[in-house]
Protein backbone atom coordinates (compact mmCIF):
# COMPACT_ATOMS: atom_id res chain seq x y z
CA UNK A 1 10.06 64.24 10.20
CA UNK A 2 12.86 62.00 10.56
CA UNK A 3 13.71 60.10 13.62
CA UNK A 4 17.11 58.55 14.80
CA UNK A 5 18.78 56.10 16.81
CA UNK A 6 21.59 55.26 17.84
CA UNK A 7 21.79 51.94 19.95
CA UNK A 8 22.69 52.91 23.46
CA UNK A 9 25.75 51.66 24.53
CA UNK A 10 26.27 48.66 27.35
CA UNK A 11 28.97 48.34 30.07
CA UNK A 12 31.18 47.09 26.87
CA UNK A 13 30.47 49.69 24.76
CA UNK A 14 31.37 52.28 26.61
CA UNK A 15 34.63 50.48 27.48
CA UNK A 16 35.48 50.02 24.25
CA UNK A 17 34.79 54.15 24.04
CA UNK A 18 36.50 54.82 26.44
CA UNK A 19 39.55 52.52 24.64
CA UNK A 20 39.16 54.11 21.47
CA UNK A 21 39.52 58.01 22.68
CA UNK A 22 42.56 56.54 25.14
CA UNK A 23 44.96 54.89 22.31
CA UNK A 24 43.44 56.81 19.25
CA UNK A 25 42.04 53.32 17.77
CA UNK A 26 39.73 53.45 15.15
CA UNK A 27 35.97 52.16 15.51
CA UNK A 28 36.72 48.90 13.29
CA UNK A 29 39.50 47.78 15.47
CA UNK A 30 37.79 48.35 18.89
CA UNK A 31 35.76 45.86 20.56
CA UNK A 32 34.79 43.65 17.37
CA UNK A 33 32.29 41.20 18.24
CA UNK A 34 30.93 38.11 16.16
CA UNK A 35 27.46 38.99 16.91
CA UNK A 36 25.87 42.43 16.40
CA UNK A 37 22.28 43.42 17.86
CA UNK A 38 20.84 46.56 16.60
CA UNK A 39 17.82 47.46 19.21
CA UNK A 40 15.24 49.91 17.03
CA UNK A 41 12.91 49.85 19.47
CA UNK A 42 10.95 53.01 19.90
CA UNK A 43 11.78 53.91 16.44
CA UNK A 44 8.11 54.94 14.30
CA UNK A 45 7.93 55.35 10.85
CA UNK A 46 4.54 56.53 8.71
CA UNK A 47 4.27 59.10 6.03
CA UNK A 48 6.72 62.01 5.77
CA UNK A 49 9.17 60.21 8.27
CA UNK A 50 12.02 57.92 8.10
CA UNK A 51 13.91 55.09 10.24
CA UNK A 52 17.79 55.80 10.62
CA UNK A 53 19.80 53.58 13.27
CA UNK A 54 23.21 52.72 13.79
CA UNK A 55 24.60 49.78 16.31
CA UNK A 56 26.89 50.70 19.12
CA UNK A 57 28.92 47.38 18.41
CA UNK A 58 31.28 46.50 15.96
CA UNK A 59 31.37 43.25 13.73
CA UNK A 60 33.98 40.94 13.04
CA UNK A 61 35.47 40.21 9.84
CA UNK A 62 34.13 37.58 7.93
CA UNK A 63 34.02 35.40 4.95
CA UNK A 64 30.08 35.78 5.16
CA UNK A 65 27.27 37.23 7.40
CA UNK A 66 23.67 35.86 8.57
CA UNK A 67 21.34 38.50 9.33
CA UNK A 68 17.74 38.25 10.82
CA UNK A 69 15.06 41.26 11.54
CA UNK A 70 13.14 40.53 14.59
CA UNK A 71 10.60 41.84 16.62
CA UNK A 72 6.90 43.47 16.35
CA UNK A 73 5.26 46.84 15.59
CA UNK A 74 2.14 48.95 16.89
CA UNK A 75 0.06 51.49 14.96
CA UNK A 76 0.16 54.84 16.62
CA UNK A 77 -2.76 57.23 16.08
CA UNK A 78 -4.77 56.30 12.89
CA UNK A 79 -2.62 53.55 11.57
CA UNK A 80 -3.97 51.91 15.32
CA UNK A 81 -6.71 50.69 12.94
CA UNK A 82 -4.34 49.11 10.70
CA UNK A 83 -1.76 47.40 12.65
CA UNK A 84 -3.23 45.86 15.54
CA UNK A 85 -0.87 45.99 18.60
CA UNK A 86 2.32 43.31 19.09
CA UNK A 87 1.70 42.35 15.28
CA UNK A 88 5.35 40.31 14.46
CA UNK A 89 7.18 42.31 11.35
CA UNK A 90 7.00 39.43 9.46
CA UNK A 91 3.59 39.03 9.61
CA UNK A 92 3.07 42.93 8.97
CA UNK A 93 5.56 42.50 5.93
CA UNK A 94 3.81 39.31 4.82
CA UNK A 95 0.58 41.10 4.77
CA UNK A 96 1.69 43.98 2.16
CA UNK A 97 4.04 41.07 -0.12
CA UNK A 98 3.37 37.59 0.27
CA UNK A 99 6.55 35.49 1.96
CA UNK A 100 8.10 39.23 1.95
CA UNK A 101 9.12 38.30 5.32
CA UNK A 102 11.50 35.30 3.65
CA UNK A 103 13.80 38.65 3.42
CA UNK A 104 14.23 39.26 6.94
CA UNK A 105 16.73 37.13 7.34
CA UNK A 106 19.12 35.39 5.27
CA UNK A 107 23.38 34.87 4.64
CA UNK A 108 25.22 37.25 2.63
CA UNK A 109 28.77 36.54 1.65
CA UNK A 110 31.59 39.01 2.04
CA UNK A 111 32.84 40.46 -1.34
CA UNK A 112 35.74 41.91 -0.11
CA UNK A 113 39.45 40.36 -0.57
CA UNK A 114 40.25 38.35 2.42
CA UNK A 115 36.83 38.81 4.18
CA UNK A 116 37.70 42.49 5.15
CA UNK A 117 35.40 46.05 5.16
CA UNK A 118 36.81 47.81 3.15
CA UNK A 119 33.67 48.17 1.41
CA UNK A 120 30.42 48.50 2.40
CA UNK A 121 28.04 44.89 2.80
CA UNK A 122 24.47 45.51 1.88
CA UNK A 123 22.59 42.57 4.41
CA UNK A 124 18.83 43.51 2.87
CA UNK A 125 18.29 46.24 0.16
CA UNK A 126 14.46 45.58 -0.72
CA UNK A 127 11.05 47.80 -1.41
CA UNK A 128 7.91 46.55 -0.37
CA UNK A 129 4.98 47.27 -2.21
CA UNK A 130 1.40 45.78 -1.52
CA UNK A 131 -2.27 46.94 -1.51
CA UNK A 132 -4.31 44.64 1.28
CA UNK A 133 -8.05 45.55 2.07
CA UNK A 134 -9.00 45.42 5.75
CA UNK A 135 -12.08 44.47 7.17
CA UNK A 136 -14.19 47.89 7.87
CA UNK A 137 -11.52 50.16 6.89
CA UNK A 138 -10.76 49.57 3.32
CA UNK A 139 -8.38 49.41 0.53
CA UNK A 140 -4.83 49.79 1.86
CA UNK A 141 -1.26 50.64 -0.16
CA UNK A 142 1.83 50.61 1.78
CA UNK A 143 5.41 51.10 0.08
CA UNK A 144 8.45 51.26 2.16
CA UNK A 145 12.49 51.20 1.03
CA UNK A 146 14.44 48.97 4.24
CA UNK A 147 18.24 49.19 3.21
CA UNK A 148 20.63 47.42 6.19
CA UNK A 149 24.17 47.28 5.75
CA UNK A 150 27.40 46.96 7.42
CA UNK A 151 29.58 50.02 6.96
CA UNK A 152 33.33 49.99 6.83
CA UNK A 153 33.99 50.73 10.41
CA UNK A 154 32.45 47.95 11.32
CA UNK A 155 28.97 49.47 12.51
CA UNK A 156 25.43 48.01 11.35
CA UNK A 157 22.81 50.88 9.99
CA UNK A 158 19.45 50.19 9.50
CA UNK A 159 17.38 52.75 7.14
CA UNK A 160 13.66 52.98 6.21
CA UNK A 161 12.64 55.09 3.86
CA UNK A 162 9.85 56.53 0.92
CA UNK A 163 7.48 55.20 3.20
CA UNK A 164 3.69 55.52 1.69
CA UNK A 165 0.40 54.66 4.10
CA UNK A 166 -2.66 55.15 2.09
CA UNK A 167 -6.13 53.90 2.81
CA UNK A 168 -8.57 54.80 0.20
CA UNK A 169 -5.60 56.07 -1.75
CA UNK A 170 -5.49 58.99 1.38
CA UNK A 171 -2.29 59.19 3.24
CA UNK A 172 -3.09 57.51 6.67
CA UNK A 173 -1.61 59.84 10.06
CA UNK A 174 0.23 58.40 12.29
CA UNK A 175 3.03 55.60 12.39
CA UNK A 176 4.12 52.21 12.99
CA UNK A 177 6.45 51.77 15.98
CA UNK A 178 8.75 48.87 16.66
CA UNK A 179 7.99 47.89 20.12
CA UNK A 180 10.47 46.48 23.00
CA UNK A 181 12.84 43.71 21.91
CA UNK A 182 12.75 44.76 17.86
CA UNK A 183 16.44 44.49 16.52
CA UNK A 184 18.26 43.65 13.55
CA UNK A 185 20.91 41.12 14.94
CA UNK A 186 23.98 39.93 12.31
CA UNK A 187 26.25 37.05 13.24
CA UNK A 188 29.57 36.60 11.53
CA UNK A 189 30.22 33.44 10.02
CA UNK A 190 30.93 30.34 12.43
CA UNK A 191 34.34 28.63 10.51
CA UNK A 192 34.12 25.11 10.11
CA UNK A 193 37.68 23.39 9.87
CA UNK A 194 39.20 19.72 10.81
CA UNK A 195 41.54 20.22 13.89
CA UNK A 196 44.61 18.60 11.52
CA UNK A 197 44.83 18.57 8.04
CA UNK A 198 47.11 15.45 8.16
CA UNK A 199 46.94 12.51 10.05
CA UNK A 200 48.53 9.33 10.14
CA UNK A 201 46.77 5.94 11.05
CA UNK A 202 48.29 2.35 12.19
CA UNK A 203 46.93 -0.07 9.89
CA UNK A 204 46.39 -1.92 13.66
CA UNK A 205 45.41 0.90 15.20
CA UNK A 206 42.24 0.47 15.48
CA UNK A 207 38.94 3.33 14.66
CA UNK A 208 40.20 6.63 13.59
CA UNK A 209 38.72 9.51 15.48
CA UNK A 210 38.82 13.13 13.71
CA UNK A 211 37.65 15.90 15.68
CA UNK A 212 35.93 18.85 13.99
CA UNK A 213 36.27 22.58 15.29
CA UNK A 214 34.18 25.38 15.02
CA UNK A 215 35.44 29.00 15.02
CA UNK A 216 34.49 32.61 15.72
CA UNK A 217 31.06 32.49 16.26
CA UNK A 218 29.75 29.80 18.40
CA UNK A 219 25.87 31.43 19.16
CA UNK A 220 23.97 29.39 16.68
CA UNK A 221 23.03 25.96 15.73
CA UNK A 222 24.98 24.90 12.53
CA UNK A 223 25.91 21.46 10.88
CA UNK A 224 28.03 19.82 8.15
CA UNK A 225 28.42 17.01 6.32
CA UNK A 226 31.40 14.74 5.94
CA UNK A 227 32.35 12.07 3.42
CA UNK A 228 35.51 9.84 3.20
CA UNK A 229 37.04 9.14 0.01
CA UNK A 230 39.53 7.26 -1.67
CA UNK A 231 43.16 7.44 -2.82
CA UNK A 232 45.63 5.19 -2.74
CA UNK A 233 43.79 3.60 0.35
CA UNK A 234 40.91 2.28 -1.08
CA UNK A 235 37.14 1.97 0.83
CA UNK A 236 35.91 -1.72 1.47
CA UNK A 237 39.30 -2.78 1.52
CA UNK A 238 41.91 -0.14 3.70
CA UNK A 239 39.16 1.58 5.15
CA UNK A 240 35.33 1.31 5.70
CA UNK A 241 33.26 4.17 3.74
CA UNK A 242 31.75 6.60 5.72
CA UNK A 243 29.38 9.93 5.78
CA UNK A 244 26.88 11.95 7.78
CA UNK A 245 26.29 15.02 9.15
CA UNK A 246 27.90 16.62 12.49
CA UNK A 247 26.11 19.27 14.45
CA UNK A 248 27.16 21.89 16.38
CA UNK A 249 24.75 23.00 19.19
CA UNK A 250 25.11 26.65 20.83
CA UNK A 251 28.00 27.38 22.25
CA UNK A 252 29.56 24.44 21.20
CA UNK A 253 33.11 24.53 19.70
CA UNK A 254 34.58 20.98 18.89
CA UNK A 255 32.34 17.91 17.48
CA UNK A 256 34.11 14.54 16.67
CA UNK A 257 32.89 12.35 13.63
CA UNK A 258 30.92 9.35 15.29
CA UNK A 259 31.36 6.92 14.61
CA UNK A 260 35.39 6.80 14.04
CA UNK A 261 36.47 5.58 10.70
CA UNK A 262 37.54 1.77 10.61
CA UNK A 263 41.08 0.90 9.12
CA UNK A 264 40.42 -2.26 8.11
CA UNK A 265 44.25 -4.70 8.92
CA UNK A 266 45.68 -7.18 6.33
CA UNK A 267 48.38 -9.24 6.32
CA UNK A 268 50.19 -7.78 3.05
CA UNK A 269 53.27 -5.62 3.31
CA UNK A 270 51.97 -2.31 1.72
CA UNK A 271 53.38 0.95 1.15
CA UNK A 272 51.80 4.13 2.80
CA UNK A 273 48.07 4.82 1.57
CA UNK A 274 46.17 7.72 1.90
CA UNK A 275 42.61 8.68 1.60
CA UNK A 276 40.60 11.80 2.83
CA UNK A 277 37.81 12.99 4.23
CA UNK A 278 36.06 16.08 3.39
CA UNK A 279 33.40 18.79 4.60
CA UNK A 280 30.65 19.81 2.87
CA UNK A 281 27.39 21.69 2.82
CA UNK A 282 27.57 24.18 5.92
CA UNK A 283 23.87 25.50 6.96
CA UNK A 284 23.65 28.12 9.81
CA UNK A 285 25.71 30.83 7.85
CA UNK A 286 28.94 28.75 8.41
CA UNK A 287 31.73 28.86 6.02
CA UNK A 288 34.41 25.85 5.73
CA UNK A 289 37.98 27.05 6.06
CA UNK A 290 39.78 23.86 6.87
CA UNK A 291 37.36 21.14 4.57
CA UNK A 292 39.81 18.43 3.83
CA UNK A 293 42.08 16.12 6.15
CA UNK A 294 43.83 13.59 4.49
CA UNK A 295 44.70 9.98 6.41
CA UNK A 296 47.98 8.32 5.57
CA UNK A 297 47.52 4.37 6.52
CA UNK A 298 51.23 3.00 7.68
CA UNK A 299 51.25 -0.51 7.17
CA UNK A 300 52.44 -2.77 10.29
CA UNK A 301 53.49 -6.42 8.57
């Protein structure tokens, strides 16, 4: 038996539907979103059936994706003895390989040239295998294929398949059904960048202030680091050496590095110096796009 499902479509959706039969637009150019949820729930899988789903929604390019697997399963009929009601998936997946469940989420970068789809991105391609004995009922093998990937128009598919229940080394009736709220949600990449990429600074001026900017996907929690370095300006003597980390909350777009940067004043007539100040070490799926700003220091004697 094999089951399918295909995420029902919201108010948006069936806009973007509605858009798409209207001006003739292909799926990849409607309605492309920087966060993807693909609901499975009610979908059952056990021996001699299969999981196929496909999102309504549409992601974004991107130079990378995060993806996470969410959510928890019930045993139906005689596999009720062998996955206990509301059991998480990573726990169920944990229980067949240990820290199997590390795979349920993770960041894949795009391959493609420019960050496009014009080929397909496999998020998770992995087969479990595990034997576990339960308590009363036995020696248990499971063995399952999950394969999720985003497709060239833009759509998310999850697919789970050569699924094997044994207990006893007997094939086990029944299934295992995601409940309410299971989805396989994929985020595109939030783009770190400084707002300028060149900056001047008054030698008198005062602390230099360099705001920070986060792009296309704002849902998450990422950060960054940043370190200053030196040029022609030198640290400890045009400028005071600085690093840390800036983070971006939810929802939140610009950050500026606190505190600012001290040009440090002289009396010597000097020529133009420059130094930088560069990003580094993006968590949270983000990419850097912009990493590098470089400060010219104009000399006021």
């Amino acid at each position: 038996m094999k089951t399918s499902l295909k995420n029902p479509p919201g108010r948006l959706a069936r806009i973007a539907t509605l858009a798409i039969a209207t001006l003739g637009l292909g799926a990849a150019s409607a309605l492309a979103l920087p966060t993807v949820k693909l609901d499975i729930t009610g979908q059952d899988f056990g021996n001699g059936n299969t999981v196929t789903a496909t999102s309504a929604g549409v992601i974004s390019t991107s130079p990378s994706f995060s993806y996470a697997v969410t959510g928890t399963v019930d045993g139906t009929g005689e596999m009720a003895g062998l996955v206990q009601p509301g059991t998480p998936i990573a726990s169920f997946v944990n229980s067949i390989v240990v820290n199997g469940a590390k795979k349920l989420s993770g960041v894949v970068p795009n391959p493609n040239a420019g960050g496009s789809l014009s080929s397909k991105i496999t998020l998770l391609s992995k087969t479990y295998d595990g034997t576990l004995t339960i308590k009363r009922v036995g020696e248990v093998t499971v063995s399952l294929k999950v394969l999720a990937e985003i497709q060239t128009n833009g759509k998310v598919t999850l697919n789970v398949t050569n699924v094997s229940i044994k207990k006893n080394g007997v094939a086990v009736s029944g299934s295992i059904k995601f409940r309410s709220g299971s989805a396989v949600t994929v985020n595109t990449a939030a783009e770190i960048s400084f707002k300028s990429l060149n900056q001047n600074a008054q030698e008198d001026g005062g602390p230099l202030s360099l705001i920070v900017l986060r792009g296309k996907n704002g849902t998450s929690k990422v950060t960054v680091d940043y370190t200053t370095n030196s040029g022609t300006a030198l640290a400890g003597t045009d400028f005071t050496a600085a690093s840390g980390k800036i983070t971006f909350v939810k929802n939140q777009l610009k950050a500026t590095i606190t505190p600012p940067i001290e040009i440090t004043p002289n009396s010597i007539k000097n020529t133009p110096r420059k130094f930088t100040v560069t990003l580094s070490n993006p968590t949270g799926g983000a990419v850097i796009t912009k990493g590098t700003e470089t400060i010219t220091i104009i000399d006021n004697d």
